[in-house]
C-alpha atoms as a PDB file:
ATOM      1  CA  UNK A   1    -133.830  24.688  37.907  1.00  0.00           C
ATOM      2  CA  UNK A   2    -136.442  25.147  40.889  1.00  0.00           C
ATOM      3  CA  UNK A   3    -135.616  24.509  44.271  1.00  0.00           C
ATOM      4  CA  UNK A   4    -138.454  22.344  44.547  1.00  0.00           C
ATOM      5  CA  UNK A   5    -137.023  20.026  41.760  1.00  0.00           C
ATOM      6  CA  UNK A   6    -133.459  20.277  43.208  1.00  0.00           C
ATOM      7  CA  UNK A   7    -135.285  18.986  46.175  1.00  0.00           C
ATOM      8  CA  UNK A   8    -137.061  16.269  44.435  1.00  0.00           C
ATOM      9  CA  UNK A   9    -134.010  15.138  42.507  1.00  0.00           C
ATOM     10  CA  UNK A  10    -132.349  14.952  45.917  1.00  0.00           C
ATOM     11  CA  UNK A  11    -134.763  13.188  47.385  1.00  0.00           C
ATOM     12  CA  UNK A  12    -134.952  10.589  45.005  1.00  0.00           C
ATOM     13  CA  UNK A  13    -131.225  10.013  44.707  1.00  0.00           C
ATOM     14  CA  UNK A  14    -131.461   9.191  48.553  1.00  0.00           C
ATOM     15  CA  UNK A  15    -134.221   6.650  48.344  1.00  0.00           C
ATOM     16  CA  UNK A  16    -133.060   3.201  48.590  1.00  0.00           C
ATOM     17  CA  UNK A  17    -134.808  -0.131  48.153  1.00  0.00           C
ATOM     18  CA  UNK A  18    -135.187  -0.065  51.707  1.00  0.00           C
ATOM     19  CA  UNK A  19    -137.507   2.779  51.570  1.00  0.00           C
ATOM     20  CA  UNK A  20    -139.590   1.933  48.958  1.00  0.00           C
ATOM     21  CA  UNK A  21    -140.131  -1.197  50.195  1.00  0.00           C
ATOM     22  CA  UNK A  22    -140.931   0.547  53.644  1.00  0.00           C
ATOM     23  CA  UNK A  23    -143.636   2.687  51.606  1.00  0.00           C
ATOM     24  CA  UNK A  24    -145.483  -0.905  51.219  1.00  0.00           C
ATOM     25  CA  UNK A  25    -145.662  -1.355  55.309  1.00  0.00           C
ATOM     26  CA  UNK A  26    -143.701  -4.369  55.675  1.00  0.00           C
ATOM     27  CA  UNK A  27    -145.000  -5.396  59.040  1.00  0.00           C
ATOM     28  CA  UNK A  28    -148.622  -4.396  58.376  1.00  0.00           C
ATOM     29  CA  UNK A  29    -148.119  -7.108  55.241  1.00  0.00           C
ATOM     30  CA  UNK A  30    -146.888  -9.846  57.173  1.00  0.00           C
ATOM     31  CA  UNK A  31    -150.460 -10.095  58.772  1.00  0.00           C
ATOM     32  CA  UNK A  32    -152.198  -9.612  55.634  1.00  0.00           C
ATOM     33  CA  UNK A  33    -150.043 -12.673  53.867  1.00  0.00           C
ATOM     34  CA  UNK A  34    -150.302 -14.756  57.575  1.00  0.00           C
ATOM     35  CA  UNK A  35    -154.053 -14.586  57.580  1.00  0.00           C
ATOM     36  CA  UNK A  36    -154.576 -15.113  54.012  1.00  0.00           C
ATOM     37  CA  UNK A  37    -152.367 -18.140  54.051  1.00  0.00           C
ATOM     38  CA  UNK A  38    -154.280 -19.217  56.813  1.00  0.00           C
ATOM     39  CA  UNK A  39    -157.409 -18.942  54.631  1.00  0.00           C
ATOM     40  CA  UNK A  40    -156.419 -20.299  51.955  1.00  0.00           C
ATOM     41  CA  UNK A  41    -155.001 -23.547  53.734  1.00  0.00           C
ATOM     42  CA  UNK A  42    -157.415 -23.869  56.429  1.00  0.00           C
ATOM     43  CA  UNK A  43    -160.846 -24.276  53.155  1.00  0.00           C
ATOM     44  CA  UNK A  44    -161.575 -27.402  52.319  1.00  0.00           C
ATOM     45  CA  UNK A  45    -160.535 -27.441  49.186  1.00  0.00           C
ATOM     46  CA  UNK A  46    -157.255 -28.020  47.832  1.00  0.00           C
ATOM     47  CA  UNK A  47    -155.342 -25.960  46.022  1.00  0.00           C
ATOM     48  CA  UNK A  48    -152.024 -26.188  43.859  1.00  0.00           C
ATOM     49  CA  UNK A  49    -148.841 -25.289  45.989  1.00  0.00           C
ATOM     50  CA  UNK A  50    -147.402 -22.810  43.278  1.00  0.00           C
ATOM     51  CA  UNK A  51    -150.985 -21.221  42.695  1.00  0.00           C
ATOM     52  CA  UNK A  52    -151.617 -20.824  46.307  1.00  0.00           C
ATOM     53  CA  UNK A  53    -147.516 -19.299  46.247  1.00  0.00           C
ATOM     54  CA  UNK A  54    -148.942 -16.966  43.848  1.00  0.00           C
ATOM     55  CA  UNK A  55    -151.847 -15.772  45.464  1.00  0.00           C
ATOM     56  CA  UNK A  56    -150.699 -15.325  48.569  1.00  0.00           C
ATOM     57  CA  UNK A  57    -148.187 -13.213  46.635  1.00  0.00           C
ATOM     58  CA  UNK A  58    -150.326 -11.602  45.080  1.00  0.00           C
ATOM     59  CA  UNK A  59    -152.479 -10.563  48.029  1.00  0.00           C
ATOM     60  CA  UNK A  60    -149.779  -9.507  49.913  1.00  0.00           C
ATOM     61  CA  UNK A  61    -148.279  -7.162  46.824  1.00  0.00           C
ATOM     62  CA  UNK A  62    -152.308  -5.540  47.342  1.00  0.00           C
ATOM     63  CA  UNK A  63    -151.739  -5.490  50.757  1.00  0.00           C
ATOM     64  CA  UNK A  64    -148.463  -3.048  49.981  1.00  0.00           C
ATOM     65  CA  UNK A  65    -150.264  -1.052  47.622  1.00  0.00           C
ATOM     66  CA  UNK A  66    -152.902  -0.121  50.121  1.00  0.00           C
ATOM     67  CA  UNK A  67    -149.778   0.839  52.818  1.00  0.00           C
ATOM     68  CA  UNK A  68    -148.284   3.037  49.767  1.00  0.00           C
ATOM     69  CA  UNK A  69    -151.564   4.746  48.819  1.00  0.00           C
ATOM     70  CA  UNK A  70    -151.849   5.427  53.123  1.00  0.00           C
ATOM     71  CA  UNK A  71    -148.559   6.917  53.071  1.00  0.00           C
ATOM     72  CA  UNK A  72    -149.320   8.981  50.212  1.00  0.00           C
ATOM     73  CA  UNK A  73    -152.155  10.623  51.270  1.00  0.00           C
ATOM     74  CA  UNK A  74    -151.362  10.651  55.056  1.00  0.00           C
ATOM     75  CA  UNK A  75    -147.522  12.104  54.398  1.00  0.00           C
ATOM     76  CA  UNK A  76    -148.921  15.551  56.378  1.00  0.00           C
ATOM     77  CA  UNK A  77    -150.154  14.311  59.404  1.00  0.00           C
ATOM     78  CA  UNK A  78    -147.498  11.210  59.331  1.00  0.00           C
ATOM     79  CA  UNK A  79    -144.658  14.383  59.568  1.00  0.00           C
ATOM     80  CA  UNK A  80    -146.177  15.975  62.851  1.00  0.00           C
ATOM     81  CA  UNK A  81    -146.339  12.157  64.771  1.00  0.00           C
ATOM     82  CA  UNK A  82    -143.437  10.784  66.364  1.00  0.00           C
ATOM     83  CA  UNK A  83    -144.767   7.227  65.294  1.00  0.00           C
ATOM     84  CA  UNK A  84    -144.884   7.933  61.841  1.00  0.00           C
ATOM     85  CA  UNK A  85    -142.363  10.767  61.359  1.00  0.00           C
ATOM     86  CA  UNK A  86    -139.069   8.773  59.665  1.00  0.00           C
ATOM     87  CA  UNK A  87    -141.393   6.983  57.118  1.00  0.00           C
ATOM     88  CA  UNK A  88    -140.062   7.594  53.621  1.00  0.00           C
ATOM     89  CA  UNK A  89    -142.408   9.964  52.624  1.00  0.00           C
ATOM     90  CA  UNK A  90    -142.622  12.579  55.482  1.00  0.00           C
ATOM     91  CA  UNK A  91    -139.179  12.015  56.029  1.00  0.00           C
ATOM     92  CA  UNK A  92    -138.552  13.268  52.403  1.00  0.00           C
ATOM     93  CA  UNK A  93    -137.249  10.148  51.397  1.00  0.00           C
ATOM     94  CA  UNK A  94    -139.400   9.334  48.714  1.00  0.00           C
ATOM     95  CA  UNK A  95    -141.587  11.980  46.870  1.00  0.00           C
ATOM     96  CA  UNK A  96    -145.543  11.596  47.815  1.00  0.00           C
ATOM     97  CA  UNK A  97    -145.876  11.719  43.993  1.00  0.00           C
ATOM     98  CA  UNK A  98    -143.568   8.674  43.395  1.00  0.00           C
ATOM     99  CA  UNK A  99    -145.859   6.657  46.572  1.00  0.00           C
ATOM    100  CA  UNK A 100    -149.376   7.420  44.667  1.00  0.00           C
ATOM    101  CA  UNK A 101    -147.513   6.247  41.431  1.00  0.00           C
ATOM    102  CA  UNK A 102    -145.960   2.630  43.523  1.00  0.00           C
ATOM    103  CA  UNK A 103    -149.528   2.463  45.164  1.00  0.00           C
ATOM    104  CA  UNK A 104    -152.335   2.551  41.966  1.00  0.00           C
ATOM    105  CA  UNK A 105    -149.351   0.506  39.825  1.00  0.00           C
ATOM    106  CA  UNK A 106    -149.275  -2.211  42.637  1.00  0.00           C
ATOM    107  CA  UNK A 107    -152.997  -2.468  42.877  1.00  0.00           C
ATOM    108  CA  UNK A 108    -153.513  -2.789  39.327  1.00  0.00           C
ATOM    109  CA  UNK A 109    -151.143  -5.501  39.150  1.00  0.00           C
ATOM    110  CA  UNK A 110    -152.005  -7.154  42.473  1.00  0.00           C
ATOM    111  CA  UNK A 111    -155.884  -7.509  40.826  1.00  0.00           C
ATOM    112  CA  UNK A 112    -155.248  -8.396  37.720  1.00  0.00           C
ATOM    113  CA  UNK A 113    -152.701 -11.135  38.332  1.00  0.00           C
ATOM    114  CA  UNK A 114    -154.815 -12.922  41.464  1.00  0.00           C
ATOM    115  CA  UNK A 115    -157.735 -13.116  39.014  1.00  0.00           C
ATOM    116  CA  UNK A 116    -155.992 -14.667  36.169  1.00  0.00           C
ATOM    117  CA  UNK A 117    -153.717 -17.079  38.880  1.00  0.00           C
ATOM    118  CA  UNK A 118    -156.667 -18.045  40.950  1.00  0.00           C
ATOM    119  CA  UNK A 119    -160.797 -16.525  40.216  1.00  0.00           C
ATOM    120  CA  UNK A 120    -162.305 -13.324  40.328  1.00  0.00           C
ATOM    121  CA  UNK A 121    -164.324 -13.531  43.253  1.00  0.00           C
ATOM    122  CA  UNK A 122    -160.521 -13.606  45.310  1.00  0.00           C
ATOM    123  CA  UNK A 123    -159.636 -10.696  42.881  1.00  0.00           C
ATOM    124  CA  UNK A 124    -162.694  -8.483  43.120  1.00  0.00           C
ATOM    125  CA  UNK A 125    -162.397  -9.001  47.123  1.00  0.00           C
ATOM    126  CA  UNK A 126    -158.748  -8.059  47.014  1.00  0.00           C
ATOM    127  CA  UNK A 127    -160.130  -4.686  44.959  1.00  0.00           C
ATOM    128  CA  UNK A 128    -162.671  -3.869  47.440  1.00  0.00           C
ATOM    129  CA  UNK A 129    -160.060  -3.848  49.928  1.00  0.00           C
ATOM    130  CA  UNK A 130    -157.468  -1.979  48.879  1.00  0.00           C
ATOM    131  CA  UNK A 131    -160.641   0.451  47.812  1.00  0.00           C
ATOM    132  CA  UNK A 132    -161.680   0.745  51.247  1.00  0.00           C
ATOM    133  CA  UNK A 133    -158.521   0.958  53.200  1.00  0.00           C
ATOM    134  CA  UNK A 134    -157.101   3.802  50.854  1.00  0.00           C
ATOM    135  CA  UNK A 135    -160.379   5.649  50.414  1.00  0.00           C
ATOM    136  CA  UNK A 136    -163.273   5.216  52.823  1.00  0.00           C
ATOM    137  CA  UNK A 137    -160.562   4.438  56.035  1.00  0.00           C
ATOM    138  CA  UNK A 138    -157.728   6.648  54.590  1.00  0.00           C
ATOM    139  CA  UNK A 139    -159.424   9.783  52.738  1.00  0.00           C
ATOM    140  CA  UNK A 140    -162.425   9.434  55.098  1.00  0.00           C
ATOM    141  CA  UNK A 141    -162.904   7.776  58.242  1.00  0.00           C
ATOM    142  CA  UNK A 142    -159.489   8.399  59.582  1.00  0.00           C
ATOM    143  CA  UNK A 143    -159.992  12.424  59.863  1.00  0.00           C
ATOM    144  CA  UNK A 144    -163.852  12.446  60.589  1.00  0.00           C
ATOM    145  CA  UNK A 145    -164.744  10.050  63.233  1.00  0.00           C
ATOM    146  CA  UNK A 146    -163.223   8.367  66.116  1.00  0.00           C
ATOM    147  CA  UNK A 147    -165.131   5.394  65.070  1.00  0.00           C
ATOM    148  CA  UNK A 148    -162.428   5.795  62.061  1.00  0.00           C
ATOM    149  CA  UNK A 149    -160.600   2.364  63.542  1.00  0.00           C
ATOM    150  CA  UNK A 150    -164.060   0.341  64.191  1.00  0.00           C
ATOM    151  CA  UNK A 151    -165.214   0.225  60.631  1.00  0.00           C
ATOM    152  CA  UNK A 152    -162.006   1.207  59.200  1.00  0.00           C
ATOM    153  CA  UNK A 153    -160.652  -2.137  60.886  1.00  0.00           C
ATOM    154  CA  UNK A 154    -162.464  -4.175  57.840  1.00  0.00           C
ATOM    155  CA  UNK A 155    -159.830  -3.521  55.618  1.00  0.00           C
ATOM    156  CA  UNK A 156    -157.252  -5.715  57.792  1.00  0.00           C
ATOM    157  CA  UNK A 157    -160.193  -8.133  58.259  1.00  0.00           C
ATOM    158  CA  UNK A 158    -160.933  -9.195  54.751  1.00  0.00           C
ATOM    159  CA  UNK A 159    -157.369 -11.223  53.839  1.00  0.00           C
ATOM    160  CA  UNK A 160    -158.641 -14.508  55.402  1.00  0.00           C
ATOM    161  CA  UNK A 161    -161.047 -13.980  53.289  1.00  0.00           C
ATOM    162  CA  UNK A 162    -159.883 -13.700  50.345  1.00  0.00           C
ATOM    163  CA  UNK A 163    -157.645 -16.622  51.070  1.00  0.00           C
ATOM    164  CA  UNK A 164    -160.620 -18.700  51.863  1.00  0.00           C
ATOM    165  CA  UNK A 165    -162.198 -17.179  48.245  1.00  0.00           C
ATOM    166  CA  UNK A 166    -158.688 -18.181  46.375  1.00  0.00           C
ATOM    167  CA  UNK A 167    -159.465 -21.819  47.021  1.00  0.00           C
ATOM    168  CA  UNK A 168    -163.169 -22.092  46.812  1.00  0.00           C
ATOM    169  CA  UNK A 169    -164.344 -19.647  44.689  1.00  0.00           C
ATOM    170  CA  UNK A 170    -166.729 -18.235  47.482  1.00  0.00           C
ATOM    171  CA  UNK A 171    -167.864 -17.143  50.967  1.00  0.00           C
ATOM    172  CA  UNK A 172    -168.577 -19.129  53.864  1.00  0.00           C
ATOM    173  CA  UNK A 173    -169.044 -18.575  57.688  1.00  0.00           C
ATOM    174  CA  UNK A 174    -165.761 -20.007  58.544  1.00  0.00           C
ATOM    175  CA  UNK A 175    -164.699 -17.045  56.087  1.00  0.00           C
ATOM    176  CA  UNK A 176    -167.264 -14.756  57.716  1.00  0.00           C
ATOM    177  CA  UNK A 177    -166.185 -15.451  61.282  1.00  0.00           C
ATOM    178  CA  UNK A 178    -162.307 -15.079  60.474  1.00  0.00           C
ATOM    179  CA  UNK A 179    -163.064 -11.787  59.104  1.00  0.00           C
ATOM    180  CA  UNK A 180    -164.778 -11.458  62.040  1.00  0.00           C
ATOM    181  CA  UNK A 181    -162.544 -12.361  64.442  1.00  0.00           C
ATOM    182  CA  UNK A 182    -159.831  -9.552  62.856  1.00  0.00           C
ATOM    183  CA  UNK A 183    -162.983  -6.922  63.016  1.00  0.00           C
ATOM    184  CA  UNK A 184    -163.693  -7.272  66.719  1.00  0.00           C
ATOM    185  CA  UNK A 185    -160.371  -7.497  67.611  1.00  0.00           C
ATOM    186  CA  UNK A 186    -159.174  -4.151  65.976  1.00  0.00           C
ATOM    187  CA  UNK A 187    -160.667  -2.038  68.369  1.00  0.00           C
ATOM    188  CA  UNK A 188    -159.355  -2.698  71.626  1.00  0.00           C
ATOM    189  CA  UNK A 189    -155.755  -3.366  69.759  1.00  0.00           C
ATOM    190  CA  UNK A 190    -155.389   0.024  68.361  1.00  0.00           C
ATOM    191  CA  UNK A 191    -157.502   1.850  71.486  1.00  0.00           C
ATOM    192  CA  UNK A 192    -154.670   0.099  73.928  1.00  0.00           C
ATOM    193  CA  UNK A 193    -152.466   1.220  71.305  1.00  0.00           C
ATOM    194  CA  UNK A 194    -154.004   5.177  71.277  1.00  0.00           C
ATOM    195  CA  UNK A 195    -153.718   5.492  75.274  1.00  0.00           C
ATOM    196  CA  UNK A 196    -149.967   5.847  75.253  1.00  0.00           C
ATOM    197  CA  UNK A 197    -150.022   7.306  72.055  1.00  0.00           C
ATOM    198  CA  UNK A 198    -152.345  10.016  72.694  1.00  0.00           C
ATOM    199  CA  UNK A 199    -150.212  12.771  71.994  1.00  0.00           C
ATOM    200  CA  UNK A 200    -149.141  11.557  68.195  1.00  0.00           C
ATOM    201  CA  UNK A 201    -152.832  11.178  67.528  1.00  0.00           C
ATOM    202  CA  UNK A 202    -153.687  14.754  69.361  1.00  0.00           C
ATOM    203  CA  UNK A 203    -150.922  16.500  67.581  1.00  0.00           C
ATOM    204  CA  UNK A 204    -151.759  15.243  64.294  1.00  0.00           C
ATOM    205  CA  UNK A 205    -155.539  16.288  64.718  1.00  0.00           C
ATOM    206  CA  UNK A 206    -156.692  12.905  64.482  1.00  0.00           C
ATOM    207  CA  UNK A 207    -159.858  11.790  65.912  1.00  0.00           C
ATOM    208  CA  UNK A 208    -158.886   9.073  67.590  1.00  0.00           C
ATOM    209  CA  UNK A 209    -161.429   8.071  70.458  1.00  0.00           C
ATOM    210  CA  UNK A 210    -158.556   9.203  73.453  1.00  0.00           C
ATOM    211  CA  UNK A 211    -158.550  12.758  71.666  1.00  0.00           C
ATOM    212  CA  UNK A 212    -162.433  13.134  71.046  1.00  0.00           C
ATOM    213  CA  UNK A 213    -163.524  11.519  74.221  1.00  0.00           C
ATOM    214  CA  UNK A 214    -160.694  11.227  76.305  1.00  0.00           C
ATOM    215  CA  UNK A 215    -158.437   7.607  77.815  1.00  0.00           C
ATOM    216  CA  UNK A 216    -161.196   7.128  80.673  1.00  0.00           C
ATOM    217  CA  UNK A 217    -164.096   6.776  77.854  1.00  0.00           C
ATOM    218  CA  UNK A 218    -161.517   4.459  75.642  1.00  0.00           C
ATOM    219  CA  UNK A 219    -161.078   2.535  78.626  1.00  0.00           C
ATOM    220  CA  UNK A 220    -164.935   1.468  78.475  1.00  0.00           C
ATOM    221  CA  UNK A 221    -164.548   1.290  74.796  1.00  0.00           C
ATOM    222  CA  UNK A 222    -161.798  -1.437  75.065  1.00  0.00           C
ATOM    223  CA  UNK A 223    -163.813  -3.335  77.560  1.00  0.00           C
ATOM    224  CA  UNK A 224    -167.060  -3.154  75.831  1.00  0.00           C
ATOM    225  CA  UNK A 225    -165.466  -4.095  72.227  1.00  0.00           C
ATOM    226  CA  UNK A 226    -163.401  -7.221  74.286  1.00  0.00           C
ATOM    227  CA  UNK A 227    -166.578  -8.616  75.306  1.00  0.00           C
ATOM    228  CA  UNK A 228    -167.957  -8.540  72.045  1.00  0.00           C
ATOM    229  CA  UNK A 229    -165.052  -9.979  70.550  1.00  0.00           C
ATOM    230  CA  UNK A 230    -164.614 -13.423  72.966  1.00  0.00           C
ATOM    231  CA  UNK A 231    -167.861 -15.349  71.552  1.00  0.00           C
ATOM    232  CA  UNK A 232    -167.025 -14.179  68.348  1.00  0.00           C
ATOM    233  CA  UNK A 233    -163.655 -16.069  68.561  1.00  0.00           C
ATOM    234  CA  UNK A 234    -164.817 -18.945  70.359  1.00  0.00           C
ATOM    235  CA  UNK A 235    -167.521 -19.659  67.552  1.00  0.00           C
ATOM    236  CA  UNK A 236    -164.729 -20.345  65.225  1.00  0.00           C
ATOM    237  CA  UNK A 237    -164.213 -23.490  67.522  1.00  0.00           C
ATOM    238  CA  UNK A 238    -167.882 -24.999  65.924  1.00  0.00           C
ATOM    239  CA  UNK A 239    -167.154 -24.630  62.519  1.00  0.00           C
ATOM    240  CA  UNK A 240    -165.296 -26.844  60.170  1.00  0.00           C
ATOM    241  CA  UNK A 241    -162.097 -25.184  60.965  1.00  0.00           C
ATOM    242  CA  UNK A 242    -162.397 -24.850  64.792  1.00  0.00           C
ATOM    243  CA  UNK A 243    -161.874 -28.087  67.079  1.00  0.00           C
ATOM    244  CA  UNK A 244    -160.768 -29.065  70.026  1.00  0.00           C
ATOM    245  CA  UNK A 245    -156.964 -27.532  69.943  1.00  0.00           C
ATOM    246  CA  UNK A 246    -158.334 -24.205  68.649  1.00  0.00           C
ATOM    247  CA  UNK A 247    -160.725 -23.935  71.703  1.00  0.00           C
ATOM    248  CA  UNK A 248    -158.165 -25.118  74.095  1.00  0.00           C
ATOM    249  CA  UNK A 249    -155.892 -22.140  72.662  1.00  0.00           C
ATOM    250  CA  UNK A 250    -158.797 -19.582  72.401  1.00  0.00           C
ATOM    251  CA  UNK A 251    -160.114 -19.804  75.760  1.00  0.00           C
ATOM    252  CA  UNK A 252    -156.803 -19.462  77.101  1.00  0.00           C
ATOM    253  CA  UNK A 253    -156.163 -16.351  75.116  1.00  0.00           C
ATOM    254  CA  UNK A 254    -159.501 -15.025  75.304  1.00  0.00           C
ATOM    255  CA  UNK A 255    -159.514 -15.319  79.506  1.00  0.00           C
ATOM    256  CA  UNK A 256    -155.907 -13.274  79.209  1.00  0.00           C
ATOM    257  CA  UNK A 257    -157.508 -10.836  77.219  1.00  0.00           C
ATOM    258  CA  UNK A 258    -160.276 -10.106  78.880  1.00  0.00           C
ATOM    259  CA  UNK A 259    -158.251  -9.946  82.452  1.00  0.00           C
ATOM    260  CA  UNK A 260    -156.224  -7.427  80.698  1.00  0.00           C
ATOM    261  CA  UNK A 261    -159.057  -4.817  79.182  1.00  0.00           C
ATOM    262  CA  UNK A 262    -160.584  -5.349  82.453  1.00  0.00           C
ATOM    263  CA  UNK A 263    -156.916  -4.606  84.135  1.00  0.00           C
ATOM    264  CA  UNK A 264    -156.963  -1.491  81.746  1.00  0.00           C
ATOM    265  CA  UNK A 265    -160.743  -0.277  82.399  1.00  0.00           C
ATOM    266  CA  UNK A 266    -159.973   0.224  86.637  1.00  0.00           C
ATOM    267  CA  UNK A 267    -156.844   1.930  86.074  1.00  0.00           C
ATOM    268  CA  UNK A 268    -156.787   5.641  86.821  1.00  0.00           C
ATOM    269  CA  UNK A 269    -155.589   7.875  84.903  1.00  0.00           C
ATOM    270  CA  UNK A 270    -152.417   9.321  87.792  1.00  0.00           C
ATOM    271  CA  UNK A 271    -151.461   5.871  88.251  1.00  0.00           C
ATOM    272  CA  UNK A 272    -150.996   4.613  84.007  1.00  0.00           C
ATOM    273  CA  UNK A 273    -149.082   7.606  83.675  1.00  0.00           C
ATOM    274  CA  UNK A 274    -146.883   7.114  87.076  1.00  0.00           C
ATOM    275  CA  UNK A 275    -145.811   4.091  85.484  1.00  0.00           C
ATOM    276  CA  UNK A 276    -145.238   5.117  82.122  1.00  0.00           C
ATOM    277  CA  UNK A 277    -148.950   2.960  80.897  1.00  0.00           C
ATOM    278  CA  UNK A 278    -147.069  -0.283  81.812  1.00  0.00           C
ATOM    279  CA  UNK A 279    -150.310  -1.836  81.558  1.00  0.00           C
ATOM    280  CA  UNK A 280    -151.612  -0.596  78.678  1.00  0.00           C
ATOM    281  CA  UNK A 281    -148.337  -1.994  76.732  1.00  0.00           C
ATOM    282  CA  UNK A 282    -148.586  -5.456  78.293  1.00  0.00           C
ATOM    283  CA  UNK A 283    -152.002  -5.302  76.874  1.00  0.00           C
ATOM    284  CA  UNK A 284    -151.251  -4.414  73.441  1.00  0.00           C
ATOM    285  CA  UNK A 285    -148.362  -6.728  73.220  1.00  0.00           C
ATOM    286  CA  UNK A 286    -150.772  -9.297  74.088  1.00  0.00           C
ATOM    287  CA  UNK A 287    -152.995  -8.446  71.619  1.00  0.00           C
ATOM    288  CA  UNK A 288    -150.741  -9.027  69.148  1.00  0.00           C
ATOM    289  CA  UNK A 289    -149.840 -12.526  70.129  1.00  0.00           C
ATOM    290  CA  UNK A 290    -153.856 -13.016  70.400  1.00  0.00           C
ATOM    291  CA  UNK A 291    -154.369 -12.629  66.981  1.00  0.00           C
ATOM    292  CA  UNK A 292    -151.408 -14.465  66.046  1.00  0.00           C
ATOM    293  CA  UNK A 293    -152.006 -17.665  67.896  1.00  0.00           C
ATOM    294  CA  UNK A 294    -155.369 -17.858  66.860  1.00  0.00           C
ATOM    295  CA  UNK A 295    -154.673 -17.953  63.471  1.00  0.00           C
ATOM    296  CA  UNK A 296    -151.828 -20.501  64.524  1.00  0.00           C
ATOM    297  CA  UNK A 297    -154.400 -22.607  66.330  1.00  0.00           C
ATOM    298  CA  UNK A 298    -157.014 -22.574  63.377  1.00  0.00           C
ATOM    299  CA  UNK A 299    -153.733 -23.524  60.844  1.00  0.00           C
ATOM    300  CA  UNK A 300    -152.572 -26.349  62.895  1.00  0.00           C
ATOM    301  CA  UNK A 301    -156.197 -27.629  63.059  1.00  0.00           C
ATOM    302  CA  UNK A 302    -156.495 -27.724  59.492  1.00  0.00           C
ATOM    303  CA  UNK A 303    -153.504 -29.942  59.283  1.00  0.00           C
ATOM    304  CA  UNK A 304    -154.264 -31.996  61.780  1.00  0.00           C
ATOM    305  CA  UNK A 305    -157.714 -32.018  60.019  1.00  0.00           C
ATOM    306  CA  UNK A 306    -156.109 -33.051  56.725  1.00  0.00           C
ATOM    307  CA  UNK A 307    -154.958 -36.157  58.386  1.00  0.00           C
ATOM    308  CA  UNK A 308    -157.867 -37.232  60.078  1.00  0.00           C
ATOM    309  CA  UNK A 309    -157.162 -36.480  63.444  1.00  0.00           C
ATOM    310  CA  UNK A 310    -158.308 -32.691  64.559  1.00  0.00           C
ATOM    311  CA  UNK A 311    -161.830 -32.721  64.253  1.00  0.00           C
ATOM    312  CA  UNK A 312    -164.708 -33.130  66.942  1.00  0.00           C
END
């Protein structure tokens, strides 16, 4: 017997449920299944409680495949970041081979089973997306370009989406703008994200835009991106699943956000790290509850909306 396969053997005997379920990116899928439940419930048609159960299931079992196919391919330059170093597969775990096997079994499954519980519009949408997160973002983007989180940021984008596609069979702009909405907001989450992160990123050879073109360039970026992304999120407020309590929430949120990537564009450099990027956290914790509680807001308008009472 090989050392290799003593090694294998032992690090399968150590995986646990826990780790294979970590392979799937746990937190990553609790946005994917939020947002797609929020699609789903938010079009205006109505669908069957245990067939929307299903597809959000369903979704959110693609959504796991596409963190297991990541892991796989990413194990080497996972090992070298600090971020990323303890995930079962770097961390020897759970064998890369065993991660590629969970990943392309999941996806299959995930498909095939949203088409035949709901249509295959949802389905082919849910393909596409596991496609492009574990191929062009993963295998492509991700070591070639420090635009790698701008386009790559369609893959989290498109579960409202197919949510919305689950119950009507199609595409709409109120599907359009919530994938939208995820797209512009990507950026300046991840680039707050990469300036006190720098060193994972720079160690791991990534090209993230603080490695190719340095934190006073990402600074601009976040700004630039922010201001993009505010009219984007306040159109949601005209459409059929915007009204009154979503634009009360969003221009809140959006006038925090903006303070802050303004707060993080005329910071210099001496100062962020004096203070250990105390900004630059506040900001990305806030972009989290951004996104959050703007899906919130257009979810409680679609109730509301239901009864009569949250529309214009």
């Amino acid at each position: 017997m090989t050392d290799a396969s003593i090694t294998t053997q032992a690090h399968e005997k150590d995986a646990g449920f826990s780790d294979y379920f970590a392979l799937l990116k746990p937190r990553v899928m609790s946005l994917v299944v939020f947002t797609a439940a929020v699609g789903l419930l938010a079009a205006p048609v109505a669908v069957h409680p245990f067939v929307a159960f299903c597809a959000v299931l369903f979704i959110a079992v693609g959504g796991g495949a596409s963190g297991a196919l990541n892991m796989w391919y990413d194990a080497d330059i996972d090992a070298v970041m600090k971020r990323t170093a303890s995930r079962p597969v770097p961390s020897g775990r759970v064998t890369a081979q065993d991660a590629l096997a969970i990943g392309l079994t999941l996806s299959g499954f995930a498909v095939v089973m949203l088409g035949l519980a709901a249509n295959w519009v949802a389905a082919g949408l849910l393909a596409f997306t596991i496609f492009f997160y574990a191929v062009i973002y993963t295998m492509w983007l991700k070591r070639w370009t420090p635009q790698n989180i701008v386009i790559g940021g369609a893959a989290g984008a498109f579960p409202p989406m197919i949510g919305w596609a689950v119950a009507t069979g199609g595409v709409s702009v109120e599907s359009v703008l919530m994938f939208a909405l995820i797209f512009m907001w990507t950026p300046p989450h991840f680039w707050a994200l990469a300036l006190f992160m720098k060193s994972d990123y720079e160690a791991a050879g990534v090209p993230m835009l603080t490695v190719t073109h340095g934190r006073k360039s990402t600074r601009k970026h976040i700004l630039v991106y922010t201001l993009l992304l505010v009219p984007v999120a306040l159109a949601v407020a005209a459409t059929s699943i915007g009204g009154p309590i979503y634009l009360a929430v969003s221009l809140v949120l959006n006038a925090l956000f903006l303070k802050g990537a303004v707060d993080i564009w005329r910071r210099d450099e001496d100062a962020a790290q004096a203070d250990g990027y105390r900004v630059e956290k506040r900001v990305f914790a806030l972009s989290l509850l951004y996104l959050f509680l703007h899906f919130s807001a257009i979810l409680v308008q679609a109730v509301l909306t239901r009864f009569g009472m949250g529309g214009w």
